[in-house]
C-alpha atoms as a PDB file:
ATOM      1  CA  UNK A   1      14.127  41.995  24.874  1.00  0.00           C
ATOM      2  CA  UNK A   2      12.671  38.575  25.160  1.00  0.00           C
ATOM      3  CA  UNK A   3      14.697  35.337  24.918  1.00  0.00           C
ATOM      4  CA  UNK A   4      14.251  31.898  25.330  1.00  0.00           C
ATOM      5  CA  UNK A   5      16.283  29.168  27.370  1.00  0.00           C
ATOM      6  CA  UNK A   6      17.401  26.598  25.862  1.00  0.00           C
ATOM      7  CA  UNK A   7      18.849  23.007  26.546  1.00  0.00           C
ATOM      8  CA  UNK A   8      22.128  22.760  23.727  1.00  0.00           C
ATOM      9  CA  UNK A   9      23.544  19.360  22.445  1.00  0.00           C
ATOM     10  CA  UNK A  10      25.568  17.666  19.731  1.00  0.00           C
ATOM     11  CA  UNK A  11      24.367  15.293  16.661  1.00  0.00           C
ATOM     12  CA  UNK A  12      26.373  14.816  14.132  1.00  0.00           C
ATOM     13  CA  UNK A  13      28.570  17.843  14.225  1.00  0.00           C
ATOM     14  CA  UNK A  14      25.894  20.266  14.400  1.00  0.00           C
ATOM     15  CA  UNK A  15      24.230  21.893  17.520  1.00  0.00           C
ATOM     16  CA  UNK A  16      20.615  21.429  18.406  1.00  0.00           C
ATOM     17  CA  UNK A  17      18.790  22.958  21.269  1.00  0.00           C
ATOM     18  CA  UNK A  18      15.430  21.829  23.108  1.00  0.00           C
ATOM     19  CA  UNK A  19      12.791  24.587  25.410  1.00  0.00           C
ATOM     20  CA  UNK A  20      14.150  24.281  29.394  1.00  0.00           C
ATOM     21  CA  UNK A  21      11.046  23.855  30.009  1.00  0.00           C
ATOM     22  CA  UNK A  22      10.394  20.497  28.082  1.00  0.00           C
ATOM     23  CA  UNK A  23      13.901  18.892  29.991  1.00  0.00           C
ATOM     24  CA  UNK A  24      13.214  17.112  33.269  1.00  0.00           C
ATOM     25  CA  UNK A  25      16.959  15.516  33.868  1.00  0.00           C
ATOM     26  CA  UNK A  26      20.169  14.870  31.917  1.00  0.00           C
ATOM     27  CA  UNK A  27      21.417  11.538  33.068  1.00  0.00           C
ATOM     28  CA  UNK A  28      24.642   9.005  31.880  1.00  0.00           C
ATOM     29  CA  UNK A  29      23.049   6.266  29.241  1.00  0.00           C
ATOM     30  CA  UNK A  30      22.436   3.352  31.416  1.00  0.00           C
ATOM     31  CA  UNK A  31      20.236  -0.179  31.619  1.00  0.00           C
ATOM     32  CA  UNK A  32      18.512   0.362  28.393  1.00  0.00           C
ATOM     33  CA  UNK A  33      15.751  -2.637  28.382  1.00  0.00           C
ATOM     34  CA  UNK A  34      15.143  -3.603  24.492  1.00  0.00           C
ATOM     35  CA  UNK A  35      12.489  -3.917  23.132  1.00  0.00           C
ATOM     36  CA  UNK A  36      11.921  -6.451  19.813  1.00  0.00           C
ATOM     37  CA  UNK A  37      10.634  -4.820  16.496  1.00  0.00           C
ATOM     38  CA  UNK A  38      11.406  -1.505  17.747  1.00  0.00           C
ATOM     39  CA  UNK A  39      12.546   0.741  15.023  1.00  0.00           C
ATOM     40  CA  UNK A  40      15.831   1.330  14.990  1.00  0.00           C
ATOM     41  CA  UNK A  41      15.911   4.691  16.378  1.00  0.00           C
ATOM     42  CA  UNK A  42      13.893   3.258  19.872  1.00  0.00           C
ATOM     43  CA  UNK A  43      16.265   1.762  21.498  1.00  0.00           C
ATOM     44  CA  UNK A  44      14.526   0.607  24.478  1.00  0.00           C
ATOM     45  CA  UNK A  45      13.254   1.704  27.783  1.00  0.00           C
ATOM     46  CA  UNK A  46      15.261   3.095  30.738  1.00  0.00           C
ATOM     47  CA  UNK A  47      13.714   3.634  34.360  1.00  0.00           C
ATOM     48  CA  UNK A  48      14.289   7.368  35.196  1.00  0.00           C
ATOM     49  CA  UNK A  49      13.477   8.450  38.617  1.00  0.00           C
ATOM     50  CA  UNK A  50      11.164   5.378  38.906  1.00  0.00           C
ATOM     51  CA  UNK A  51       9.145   5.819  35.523  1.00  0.00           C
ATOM     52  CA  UNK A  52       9.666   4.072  32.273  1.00  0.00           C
ATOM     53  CA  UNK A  53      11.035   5.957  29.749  1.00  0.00           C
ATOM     54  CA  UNK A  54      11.860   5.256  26.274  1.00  0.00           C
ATOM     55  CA  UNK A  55      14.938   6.258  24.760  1.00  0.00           C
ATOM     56  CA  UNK A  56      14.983   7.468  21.047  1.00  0.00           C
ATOM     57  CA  UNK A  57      17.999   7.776  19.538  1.00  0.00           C
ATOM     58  CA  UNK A  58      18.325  11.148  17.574  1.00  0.00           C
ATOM     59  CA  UNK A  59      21.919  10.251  16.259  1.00  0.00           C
ATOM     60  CA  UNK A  60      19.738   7.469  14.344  1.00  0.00           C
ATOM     61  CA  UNK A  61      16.843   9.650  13.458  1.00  0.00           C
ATOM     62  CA  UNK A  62      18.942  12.548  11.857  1.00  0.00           C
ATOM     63  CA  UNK A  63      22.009  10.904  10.408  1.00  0.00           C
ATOM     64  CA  UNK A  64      20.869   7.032  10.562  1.00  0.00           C
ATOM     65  CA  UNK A  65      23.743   5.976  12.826  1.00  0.00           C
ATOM     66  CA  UNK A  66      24.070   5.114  16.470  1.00  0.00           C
ATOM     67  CA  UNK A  67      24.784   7.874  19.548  1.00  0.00           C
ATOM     68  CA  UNK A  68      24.859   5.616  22.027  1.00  0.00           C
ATOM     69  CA  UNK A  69      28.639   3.968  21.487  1.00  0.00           C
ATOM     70  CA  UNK A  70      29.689   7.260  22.422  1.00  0.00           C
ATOM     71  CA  UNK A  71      31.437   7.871  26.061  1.00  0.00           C
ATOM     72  CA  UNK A  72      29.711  11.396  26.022  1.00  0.00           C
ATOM     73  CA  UNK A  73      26.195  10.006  25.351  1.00  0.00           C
ATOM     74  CA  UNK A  74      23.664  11.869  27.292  1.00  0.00           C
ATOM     75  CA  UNK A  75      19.932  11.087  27.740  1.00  0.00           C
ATOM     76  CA  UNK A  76      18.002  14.497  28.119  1.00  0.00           C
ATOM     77  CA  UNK A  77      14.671  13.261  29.692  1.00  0.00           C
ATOM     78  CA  UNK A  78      11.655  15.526  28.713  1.00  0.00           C
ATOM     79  CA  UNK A  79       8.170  16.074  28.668  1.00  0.00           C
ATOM     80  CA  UNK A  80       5.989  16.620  26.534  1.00  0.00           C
ATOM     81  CA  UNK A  81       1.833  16.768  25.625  1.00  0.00           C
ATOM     82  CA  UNK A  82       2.049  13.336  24.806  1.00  0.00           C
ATOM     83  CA  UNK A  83       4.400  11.627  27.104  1.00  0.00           C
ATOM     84  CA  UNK A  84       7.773  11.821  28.451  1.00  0.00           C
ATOM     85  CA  UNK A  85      11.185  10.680  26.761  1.00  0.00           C
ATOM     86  CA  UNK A  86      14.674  10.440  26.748  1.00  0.00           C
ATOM     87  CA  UNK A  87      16.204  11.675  23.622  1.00  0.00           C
ATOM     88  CA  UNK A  88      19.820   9.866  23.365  1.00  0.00           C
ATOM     89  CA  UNK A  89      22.351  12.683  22.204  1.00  0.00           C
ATOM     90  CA  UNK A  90      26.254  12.679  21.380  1.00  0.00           C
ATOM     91  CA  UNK A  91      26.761  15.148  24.321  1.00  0.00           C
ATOM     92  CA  UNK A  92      24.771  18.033  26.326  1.00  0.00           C
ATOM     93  CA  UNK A  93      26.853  20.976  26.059  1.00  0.00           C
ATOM     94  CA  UNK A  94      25.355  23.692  28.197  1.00  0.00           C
ATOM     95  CA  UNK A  95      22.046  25.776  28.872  1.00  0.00           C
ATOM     96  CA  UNK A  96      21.813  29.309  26.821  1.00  0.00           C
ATOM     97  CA  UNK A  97      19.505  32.253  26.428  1.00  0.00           C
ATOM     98  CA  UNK A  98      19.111  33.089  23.422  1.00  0.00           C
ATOM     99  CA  UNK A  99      17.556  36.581  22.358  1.00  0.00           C
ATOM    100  CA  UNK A 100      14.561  35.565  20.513  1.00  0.00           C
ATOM    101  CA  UNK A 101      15.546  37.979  17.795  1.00  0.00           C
ATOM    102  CA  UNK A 102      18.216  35.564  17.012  1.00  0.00           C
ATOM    103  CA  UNK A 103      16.033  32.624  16.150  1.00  0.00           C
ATOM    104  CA  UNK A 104      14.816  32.078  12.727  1.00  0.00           C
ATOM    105  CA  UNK A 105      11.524  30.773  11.757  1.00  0.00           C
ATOM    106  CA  UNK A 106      12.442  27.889   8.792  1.00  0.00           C
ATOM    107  CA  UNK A 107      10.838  27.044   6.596  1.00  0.00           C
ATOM    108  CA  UNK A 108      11.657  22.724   6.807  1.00  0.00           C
ATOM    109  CA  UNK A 109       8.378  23.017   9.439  1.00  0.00           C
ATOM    110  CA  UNK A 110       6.669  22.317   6.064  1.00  0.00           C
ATOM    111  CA  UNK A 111       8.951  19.028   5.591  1.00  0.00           C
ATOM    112  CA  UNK A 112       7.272  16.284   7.125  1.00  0.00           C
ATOM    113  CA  UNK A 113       9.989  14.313   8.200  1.00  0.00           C
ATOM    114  CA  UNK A 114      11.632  17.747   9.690  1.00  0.00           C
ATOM    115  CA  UNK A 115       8.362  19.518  11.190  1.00  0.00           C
ATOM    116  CA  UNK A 116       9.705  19.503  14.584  1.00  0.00           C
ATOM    117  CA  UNK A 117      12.919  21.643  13.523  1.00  0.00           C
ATOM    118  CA  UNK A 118      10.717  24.722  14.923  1.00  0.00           C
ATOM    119  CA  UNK A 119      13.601  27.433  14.047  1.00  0.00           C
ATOM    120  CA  UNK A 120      17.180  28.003  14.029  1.00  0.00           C
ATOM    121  CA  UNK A 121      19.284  30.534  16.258  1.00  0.00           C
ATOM    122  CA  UNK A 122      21.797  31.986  14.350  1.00  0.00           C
ATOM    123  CA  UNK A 123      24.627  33.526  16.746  1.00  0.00           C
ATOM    124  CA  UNK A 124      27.670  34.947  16.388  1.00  0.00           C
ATOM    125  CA  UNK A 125      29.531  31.755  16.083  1.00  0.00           C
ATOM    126  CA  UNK A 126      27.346  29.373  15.424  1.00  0.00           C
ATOM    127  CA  UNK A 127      24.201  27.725  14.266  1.00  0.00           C
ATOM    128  CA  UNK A 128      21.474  25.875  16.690  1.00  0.00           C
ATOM    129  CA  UNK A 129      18.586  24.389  15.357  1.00  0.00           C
ATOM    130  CA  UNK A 130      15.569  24.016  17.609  1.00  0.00           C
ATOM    131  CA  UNK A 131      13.899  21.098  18.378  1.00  0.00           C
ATOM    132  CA  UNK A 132       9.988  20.868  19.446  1.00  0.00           C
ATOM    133  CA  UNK A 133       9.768  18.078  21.998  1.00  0.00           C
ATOM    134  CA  UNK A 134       6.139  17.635  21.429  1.00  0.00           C
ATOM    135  CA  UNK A 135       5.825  17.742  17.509  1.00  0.00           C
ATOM    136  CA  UNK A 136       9.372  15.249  17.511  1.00  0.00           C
ATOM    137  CA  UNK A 137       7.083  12.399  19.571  1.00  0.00           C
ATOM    138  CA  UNK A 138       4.111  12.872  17.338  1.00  0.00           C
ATOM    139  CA  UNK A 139       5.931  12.757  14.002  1.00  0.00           C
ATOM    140  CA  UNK A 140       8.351   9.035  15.604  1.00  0.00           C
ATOM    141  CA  UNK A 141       6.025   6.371  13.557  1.00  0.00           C
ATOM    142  CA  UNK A 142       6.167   3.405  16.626  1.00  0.00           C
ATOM    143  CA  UNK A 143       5.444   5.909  19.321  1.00  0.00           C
ATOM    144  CA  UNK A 144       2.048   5.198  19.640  1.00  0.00           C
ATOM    145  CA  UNK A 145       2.672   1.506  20.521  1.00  0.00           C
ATOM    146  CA  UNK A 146       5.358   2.250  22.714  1.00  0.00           C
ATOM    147  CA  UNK A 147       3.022   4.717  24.540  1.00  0.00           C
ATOM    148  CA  UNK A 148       0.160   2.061  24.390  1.00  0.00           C
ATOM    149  CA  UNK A 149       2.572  -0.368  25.859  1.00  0.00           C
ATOM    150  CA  UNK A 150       3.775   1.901  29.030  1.00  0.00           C
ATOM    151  CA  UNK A 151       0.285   2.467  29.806  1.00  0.00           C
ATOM    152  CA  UNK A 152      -0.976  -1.517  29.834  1.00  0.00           C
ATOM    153  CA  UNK A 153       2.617  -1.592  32.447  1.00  0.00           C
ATOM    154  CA  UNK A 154       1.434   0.890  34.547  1.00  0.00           C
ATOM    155  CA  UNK A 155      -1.957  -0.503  35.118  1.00  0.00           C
ATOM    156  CA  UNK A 156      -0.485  -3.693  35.685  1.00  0.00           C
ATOM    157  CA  UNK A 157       1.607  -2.326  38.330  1.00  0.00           C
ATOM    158  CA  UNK A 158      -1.343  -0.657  39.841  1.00  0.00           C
ATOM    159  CA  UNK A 159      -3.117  -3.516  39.632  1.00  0.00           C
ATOM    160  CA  UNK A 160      -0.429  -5.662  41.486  1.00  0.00           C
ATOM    161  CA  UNK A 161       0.209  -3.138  44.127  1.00  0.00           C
ATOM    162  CA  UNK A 162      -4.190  -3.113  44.156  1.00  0.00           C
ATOM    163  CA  UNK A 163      -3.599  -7.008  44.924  1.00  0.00           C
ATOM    164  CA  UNK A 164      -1.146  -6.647  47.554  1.00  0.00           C
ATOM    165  CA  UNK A 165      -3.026  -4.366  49.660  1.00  0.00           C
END
């Protein structure tokens, strides 16, 4: 039987899971650098393992109110087609496998302000709804600046390390 790993945390009071293979680190919430005329759910940029990475805030995005007061905040730092992330959740609860009999196709895909719920895993106990790294970043309206914007920095820094040498 096939299954699928997941990464599980908490928004809200509901569980949500992203693909292992999408999450790079899960790190404490820490020197956020805001941006101006973000939307609210961007909350800035955070340097990860030497890289820029912004930080959306999916407390904000799902329930329109703030994760990051929290003491159990967690950034889980992904990749995905497009770029990588941090997505800002209430906590990071543990990794599962969960038999891929157990997860759900739903219909919300169809939703455009939900396509990236890609299915739901409905255990014993509980419900986890899965999250598609790579369909969340293209559905954010503001990540294509953002994106523009940590490109120009990195050829700047390029360019400045080009100038020292």
């Amino acid at each position: 039987m096939s299954s699928e790993k997941v990464v599980v945390f908490q928004c809200g009071n509901e569980d949500y899971a992203v693909p292992i293979e999408h999450v790079i680190s899960i790190e404490k919430l820490e020197h956020i650098n805001p941006i101006p005329h973000l939307p609210n759910y961007l909350i800035g940029l955070m340097k990860i393992r030497g890289e820029l990475v912004p930080i959306i805030d999916f407390e904000q995005i799902l329930y329109n109110r703030s994760g990051a007061d929290n003491e159990s905040s967690r950034v889980i730092t992904m990749h995905t087609q497009d770029m990588s992330i941090g997505l800002l959740v209430i906590e990071a609860k543990e990794i599962l496998d969960i038999a891929s009999d157990d997860i759900k196709q739903i219909g919300l895909v169809n939703y455009t302000k939900t396509q990236y719920f890609t299915g739901v895993a409905n255990l014993e106990n509980r419900m986890i709804t899965i999250v598609e790294p790579s369909i969340l970043v293209r559905s954010i309206e503001g990540i294509k600046d953002i994106q523009a914007y940590l490109e120009e920095m990195k050829k700047e820094e390029l360019a400045m390390a080009e100038d020292r040498n």
